[in-house]
PDB file of N, CA and C in Angstrom:
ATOM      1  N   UNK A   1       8.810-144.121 132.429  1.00  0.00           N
ATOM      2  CA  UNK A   1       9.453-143.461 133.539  1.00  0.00           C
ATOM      3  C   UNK A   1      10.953-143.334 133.303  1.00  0.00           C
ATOM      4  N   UNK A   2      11.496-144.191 132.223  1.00  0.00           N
ATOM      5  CA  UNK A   2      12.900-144.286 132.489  1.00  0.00           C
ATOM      6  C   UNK A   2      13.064-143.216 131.589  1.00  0.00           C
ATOM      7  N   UNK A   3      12.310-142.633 130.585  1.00  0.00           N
ATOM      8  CA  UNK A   3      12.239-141.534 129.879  1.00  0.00           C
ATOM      9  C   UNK A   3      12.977-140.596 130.296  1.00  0.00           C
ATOM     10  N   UNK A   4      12.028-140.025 131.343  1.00  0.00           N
ATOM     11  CA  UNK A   4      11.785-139.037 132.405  1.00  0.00           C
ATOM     12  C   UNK A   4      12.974-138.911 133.410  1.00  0.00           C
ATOM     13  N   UNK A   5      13.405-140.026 133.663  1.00  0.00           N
ATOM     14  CA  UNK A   5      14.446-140.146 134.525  1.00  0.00           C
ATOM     15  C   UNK A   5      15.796-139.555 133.496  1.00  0.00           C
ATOM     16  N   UNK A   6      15.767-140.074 132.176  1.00  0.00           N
ATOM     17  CA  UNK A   6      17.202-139.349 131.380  1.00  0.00           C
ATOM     18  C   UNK A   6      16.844-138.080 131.424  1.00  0.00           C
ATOM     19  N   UNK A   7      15.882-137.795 130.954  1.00  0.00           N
ATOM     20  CA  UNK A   7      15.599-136.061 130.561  1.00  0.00           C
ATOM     21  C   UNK A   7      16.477-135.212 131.708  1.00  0.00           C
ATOM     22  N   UNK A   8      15.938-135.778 133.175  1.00  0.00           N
ATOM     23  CA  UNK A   8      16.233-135.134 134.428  1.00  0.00           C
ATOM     24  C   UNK A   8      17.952-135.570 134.055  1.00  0.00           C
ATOM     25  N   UNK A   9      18.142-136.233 134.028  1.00  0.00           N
ATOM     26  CA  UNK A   9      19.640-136.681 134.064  1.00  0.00           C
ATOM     27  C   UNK A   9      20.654-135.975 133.256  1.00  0.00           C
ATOM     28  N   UNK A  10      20.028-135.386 132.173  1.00  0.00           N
ATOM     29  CA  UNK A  10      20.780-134.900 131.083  1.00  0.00           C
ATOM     30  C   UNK A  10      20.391-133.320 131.246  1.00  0.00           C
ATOM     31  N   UNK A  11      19.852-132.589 131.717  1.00  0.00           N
ATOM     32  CA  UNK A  11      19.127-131.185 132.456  1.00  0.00           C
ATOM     33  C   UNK A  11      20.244-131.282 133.709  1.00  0.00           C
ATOM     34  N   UNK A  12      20.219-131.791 134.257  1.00  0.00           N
ATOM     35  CA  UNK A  12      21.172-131.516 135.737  1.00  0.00           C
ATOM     36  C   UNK A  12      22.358-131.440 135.214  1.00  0.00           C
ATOM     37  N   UNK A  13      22.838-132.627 134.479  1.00  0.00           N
ATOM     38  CA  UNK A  13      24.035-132.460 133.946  1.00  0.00           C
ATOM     39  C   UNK A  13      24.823-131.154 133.184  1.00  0.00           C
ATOM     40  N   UNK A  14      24.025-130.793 132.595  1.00  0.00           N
ATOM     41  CA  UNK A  14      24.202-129.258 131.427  1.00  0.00           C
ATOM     42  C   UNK A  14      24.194-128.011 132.682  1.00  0.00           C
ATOM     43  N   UNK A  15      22.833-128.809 133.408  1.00  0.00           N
ATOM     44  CA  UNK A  15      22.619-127.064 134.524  1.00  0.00           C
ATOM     45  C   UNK A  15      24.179-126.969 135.640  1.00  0.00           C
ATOM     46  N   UNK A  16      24.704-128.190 136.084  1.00  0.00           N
ATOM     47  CA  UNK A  16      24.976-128.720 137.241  1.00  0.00           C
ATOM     48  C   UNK A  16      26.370-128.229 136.762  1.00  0.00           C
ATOM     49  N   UNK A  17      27.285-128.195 135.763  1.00  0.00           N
ATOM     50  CA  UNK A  17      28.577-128.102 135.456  1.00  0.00           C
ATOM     51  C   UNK A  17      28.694-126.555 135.457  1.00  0.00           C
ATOM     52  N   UNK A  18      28.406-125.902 135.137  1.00  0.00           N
ATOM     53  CA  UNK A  18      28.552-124.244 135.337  1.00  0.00           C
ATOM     54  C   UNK A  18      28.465-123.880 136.685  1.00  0.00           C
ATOM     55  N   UNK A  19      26.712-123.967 136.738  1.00  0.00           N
ATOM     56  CA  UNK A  19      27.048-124.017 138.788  1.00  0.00           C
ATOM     57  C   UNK A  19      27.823-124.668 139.604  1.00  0.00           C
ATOM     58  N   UNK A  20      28.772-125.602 139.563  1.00  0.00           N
ATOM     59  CA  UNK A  20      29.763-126.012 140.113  1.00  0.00           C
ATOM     60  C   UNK A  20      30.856-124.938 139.723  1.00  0.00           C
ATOM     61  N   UNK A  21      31.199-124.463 138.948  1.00  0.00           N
ATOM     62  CA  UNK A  21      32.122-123.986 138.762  1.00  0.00           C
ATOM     63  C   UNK A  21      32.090-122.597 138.852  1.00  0.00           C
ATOM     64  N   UNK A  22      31.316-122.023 138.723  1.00  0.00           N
ATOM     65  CA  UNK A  22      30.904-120.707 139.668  1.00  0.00           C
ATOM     66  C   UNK A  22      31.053-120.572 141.307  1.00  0.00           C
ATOM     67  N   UNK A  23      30.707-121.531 142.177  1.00  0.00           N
ATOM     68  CA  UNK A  23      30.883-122.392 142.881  1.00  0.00           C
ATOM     69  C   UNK A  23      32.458-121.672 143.428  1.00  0.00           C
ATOM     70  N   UNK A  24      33.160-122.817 142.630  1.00  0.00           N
ATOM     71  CA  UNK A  24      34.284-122.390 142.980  1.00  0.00           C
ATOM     72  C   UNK A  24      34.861-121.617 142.689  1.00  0.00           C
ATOM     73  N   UNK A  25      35.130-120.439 142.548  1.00  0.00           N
ATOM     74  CA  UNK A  25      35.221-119.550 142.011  1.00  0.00           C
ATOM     75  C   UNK A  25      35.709-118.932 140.783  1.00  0.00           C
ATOM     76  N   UNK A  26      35.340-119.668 139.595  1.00  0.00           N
ATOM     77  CA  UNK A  26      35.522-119.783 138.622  1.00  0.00           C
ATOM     78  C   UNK A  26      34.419-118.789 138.080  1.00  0.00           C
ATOM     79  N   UNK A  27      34.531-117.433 137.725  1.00  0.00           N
ATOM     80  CA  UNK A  27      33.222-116.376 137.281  1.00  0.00           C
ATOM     81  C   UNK A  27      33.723-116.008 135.921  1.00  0.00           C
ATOM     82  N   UNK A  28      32.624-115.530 135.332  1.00  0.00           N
ATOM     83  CA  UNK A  28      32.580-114.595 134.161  1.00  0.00           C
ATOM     84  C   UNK A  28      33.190-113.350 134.346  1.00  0.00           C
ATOM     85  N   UNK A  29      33.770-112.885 135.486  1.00  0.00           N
ATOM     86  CA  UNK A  29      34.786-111.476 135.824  1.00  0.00           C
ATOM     87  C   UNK A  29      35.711-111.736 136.303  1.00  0.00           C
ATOM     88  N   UNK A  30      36.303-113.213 136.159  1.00  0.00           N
ATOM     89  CA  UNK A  30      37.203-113.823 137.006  1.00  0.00           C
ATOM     90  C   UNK A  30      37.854-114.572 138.103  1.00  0.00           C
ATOM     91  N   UNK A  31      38.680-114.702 138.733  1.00  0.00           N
ATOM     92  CA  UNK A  31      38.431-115.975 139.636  1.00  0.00           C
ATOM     93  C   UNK A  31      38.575-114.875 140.826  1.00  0.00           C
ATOM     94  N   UNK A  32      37.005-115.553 141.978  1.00  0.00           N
ATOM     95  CA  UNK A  32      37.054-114.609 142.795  1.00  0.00           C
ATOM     96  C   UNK A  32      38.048-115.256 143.767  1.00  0.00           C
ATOM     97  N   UNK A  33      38.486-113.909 144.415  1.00  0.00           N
ATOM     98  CA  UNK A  33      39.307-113.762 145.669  1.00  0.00           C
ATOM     99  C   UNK A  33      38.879-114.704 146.941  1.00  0.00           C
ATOM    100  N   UNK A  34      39.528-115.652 147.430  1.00  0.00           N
ATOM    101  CA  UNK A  34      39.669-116.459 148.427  1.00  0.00           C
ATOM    102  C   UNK A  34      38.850-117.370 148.012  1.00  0.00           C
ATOM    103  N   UNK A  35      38.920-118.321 147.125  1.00  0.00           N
ATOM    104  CA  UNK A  35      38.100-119.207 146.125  1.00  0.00           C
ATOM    105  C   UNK A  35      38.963-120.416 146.508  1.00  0.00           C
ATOM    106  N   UNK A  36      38.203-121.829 145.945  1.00  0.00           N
ATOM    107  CA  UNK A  36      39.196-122.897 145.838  1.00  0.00           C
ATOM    108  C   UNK A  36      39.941-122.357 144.436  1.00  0.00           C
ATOM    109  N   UNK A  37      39.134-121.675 143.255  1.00  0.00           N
ATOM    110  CA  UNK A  37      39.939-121.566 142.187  1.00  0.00           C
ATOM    111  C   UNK A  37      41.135-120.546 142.345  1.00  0.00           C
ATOM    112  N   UNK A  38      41.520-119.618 143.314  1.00  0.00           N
ATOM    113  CA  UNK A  38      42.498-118.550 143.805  1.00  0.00           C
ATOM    114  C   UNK A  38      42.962-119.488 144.327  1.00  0.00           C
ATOM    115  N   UNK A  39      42.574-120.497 145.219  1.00  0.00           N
ATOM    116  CA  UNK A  39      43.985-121.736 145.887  1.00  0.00           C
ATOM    117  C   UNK A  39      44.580-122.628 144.436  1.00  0.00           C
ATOM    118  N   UNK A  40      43.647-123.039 143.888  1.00  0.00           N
ATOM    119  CA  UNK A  40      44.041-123.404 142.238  1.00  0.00           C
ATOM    120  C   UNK A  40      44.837-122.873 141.769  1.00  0.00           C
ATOM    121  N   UNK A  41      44.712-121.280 141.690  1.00  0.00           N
ATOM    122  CA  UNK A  41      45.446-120.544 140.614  1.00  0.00           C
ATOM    123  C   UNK A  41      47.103-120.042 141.297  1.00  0.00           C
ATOM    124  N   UNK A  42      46.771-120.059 142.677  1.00  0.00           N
ATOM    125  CA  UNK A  42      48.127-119.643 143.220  1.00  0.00           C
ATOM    126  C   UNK A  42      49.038-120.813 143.060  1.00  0.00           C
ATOM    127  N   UNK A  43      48.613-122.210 143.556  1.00  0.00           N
ATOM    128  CA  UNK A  43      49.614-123.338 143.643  1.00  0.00           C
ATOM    129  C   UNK A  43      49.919-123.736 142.113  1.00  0.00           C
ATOM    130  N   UNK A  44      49.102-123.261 140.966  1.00  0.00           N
ATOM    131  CA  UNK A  44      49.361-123.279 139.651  1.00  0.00           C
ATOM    132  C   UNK A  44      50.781-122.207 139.365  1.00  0.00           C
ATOM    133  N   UNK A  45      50.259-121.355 139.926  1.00  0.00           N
ATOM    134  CA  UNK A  45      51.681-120.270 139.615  1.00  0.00           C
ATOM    135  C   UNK A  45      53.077-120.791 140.058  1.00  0.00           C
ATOM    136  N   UNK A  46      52.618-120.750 141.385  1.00  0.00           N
ATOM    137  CA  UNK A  46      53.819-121.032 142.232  1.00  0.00           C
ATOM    138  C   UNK A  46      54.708-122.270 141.604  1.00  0.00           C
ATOM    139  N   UNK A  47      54.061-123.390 141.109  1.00  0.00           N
ATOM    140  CA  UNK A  47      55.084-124.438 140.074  1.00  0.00           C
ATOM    141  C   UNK A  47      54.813-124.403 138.980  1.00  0.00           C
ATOM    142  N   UNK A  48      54.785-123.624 137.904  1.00  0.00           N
ATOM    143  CA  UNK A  48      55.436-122.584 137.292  1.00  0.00           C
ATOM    144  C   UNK A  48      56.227-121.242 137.388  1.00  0.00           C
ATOM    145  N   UNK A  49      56.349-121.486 138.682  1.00  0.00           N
ATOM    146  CA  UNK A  49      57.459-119.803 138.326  1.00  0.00           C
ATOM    147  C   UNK A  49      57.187-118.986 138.234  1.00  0.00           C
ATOM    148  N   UNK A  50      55.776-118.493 139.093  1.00  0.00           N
ATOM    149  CA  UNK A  50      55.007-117.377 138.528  1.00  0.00           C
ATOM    150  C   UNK A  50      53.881-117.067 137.443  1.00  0.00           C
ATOM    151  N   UNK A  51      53.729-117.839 136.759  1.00  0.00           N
ATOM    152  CA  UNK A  51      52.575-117.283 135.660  1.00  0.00           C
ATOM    153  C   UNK A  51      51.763-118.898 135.617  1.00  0.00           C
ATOM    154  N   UNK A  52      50.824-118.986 135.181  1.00  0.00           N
ATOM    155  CA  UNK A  52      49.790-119.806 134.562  1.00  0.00           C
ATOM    156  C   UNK A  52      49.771-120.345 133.570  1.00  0.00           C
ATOM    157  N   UNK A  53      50.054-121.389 133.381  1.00  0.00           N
ATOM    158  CA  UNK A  53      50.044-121.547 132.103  1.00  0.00           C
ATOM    159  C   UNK A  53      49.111-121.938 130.990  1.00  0.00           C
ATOM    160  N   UNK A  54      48.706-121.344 129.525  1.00  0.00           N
ATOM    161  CA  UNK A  54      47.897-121.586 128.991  1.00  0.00           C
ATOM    162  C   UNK A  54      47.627-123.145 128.767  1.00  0.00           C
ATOM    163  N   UNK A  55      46.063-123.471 128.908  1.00  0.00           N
ATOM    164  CA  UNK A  55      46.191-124.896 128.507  1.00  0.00           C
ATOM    165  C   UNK A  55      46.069-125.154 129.809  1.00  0.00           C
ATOM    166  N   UNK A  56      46.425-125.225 130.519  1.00  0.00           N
ATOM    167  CA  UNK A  56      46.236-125.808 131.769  1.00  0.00           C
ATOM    168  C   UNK A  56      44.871-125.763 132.806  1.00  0.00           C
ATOM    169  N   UNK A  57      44.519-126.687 133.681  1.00  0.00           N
ATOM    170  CA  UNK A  57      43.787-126.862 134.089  1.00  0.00           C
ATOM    171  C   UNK A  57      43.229-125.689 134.901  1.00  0.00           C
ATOM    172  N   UNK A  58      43.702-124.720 135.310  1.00  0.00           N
ATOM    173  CA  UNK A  58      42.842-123.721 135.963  1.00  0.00           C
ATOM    174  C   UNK A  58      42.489-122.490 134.897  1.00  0.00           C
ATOM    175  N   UNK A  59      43.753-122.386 133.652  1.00  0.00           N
ATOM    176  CA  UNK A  59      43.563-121.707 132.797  1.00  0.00           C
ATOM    177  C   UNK A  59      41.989-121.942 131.608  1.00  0.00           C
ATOM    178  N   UNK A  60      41.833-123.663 131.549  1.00  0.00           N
ATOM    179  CA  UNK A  60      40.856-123.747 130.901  1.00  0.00           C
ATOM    180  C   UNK A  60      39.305-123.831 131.857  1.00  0.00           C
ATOM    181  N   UNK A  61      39.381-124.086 133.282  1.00  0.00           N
ATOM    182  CA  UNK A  61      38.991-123.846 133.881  1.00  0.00           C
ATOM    183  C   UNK A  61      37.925-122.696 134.342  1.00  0.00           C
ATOM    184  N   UNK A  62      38.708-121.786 133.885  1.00  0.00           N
ATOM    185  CA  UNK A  62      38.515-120.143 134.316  1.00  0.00           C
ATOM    186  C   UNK A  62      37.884-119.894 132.639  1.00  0.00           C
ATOM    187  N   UNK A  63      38.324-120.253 131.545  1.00  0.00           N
ATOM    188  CA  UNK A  63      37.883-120.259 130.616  1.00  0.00           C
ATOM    189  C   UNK A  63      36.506-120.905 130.172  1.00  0.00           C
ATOM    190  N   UNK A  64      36.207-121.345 130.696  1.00  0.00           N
ATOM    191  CA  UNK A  64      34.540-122.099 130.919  1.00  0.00           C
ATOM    192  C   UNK A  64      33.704-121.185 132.222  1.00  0.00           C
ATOM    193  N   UNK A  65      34.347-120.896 132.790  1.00  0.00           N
ATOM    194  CA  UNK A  65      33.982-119.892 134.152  1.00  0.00           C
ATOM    195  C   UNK A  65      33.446-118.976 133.451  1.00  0.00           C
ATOM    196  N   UNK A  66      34.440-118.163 132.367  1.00  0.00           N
ATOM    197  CA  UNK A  66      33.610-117.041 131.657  1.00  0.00           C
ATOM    198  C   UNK A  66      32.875-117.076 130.609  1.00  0.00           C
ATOM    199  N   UNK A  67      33.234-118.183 129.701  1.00  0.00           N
ATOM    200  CA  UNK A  67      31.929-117.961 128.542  1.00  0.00           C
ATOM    201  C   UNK A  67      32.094-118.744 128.400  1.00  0.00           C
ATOM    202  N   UNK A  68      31.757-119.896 129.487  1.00  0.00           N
ATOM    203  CA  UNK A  68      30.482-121.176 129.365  1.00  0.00           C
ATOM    204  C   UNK A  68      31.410-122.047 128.675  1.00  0.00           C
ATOM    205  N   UNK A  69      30.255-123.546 128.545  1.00  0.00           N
ATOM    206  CA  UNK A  69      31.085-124.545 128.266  1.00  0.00           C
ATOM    207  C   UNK A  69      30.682-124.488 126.396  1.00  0.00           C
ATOM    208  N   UNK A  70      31.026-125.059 125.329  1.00  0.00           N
ATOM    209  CA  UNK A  70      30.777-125.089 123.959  1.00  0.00           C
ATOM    210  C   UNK A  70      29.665-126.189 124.059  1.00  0.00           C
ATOM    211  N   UNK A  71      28.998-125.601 122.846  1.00  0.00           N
ATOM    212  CA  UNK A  71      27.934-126.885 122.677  1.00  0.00           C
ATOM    213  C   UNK A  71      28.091-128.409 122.330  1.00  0.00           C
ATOM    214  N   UNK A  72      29.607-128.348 121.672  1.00  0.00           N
ATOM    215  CA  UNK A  72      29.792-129.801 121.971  1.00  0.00           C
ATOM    216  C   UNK A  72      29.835-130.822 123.289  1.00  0.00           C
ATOM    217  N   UNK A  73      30.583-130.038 123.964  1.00  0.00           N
ATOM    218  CA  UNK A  73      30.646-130.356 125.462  1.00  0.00           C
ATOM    219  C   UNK A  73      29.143-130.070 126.252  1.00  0.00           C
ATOM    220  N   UNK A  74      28.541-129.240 125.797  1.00  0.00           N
ATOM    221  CA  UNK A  74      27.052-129.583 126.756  1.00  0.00           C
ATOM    222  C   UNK A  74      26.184-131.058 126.026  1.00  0.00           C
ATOM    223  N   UNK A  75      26.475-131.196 124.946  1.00  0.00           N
ATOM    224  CA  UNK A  75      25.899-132.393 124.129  1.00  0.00           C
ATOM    225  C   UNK A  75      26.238-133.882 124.919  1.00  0.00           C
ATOM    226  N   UNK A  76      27.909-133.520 125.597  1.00  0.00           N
ATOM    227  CA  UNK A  76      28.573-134.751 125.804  1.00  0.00           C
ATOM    228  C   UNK A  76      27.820-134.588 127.654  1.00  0.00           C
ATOM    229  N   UNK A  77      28.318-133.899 127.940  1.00  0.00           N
ATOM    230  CA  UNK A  77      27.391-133.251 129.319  1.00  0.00           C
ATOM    231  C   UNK A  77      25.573-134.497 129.074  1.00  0.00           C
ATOM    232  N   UNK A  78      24.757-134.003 128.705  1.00  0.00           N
ATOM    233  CA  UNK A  78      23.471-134.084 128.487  1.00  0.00           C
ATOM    234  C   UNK A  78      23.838-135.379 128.112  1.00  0.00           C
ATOM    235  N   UNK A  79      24.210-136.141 127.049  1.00  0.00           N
ATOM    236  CA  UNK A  79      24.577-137.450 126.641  1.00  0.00           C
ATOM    237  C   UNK A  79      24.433-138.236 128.343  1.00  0.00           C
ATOM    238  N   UNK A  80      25.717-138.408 128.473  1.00  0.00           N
ATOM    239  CA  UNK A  80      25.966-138.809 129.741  1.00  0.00           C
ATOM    240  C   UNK A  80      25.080-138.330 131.115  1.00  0.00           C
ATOM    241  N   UNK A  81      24.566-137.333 131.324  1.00  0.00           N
ATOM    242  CA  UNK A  81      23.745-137.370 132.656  1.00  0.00           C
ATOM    243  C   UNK A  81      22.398-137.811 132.397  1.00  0.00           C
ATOM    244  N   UNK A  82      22.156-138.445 130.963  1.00  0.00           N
ATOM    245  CA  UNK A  82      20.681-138.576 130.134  1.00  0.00           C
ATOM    246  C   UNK A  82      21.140-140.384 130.523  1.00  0.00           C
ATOM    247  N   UNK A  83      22.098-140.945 130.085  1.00  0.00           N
ATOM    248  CA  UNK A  83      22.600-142.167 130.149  1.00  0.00           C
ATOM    249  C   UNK A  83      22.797-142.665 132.148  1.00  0.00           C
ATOM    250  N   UNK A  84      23.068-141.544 132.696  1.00  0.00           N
ATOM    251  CA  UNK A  84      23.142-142.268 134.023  1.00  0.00           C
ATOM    252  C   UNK A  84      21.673-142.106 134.531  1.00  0.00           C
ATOM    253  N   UNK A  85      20.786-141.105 134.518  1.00  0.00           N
ATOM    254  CA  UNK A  85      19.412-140.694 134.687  1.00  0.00           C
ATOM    255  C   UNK A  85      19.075-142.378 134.471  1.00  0.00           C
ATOM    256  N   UNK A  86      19.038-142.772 133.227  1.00  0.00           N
ATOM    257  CA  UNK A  86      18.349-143.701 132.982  1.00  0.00           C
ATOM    258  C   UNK A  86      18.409-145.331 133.482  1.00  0.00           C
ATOM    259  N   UNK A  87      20.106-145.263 133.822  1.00  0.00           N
ATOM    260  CA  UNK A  87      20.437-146.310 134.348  1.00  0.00           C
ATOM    261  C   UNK A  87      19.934-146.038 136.043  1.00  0.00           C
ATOM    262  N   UNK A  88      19.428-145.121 136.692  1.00  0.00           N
ATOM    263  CA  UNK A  88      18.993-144.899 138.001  1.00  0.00           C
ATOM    264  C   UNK A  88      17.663-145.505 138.380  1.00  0.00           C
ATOM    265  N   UNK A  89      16.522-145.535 137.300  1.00  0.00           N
ATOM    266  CA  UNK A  89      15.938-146.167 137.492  1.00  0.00           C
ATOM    267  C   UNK A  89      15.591-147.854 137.500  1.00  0.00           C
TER     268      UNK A  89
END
């Protein structure tokens, strides 16, 4: 059972991080309008001076928003929700 329990753990984890971040409005066409990520991206501007800066948290943000997270990071994703899955039971 405790098998079963990582599998689920490490599946939610991989599924669960994109849909969160779609969520907030973090899309593949950009960050939608009246989003937490548009409250993100404005109070990002605003201390900077206007622009966004690369590297930064809404910039990489929005960058996973559109083409997804890398397979290393779904590995580390799945790792870890496979490792808490299992400690649940």
């Amino acid at each position: 059972m405790e098998a079963v329990a990582a599998v689920i753990g490490g599946v939610v984890a991989v599924t669960a991080a994109p849909l969160a971040l779609g969520a907030m409005g973090f899309t593949g066409t950009g960050i939608a309008a009246a989003s937490i990520a548009a409250k993100m991206m404005s109070a990002a501007a605003i201390a900077n001076g206007g622009g966004v800066a690369a590297g930064s948290l809404v910039a990489t943000l929005q960058s996973v928003g559109a083409v997804g997270l890398s397979t290393s990071t779904n590995i580390i994703l799945g790792t870890v929700g496979a490792a808490v899955g299992a400690m649940s039971e």
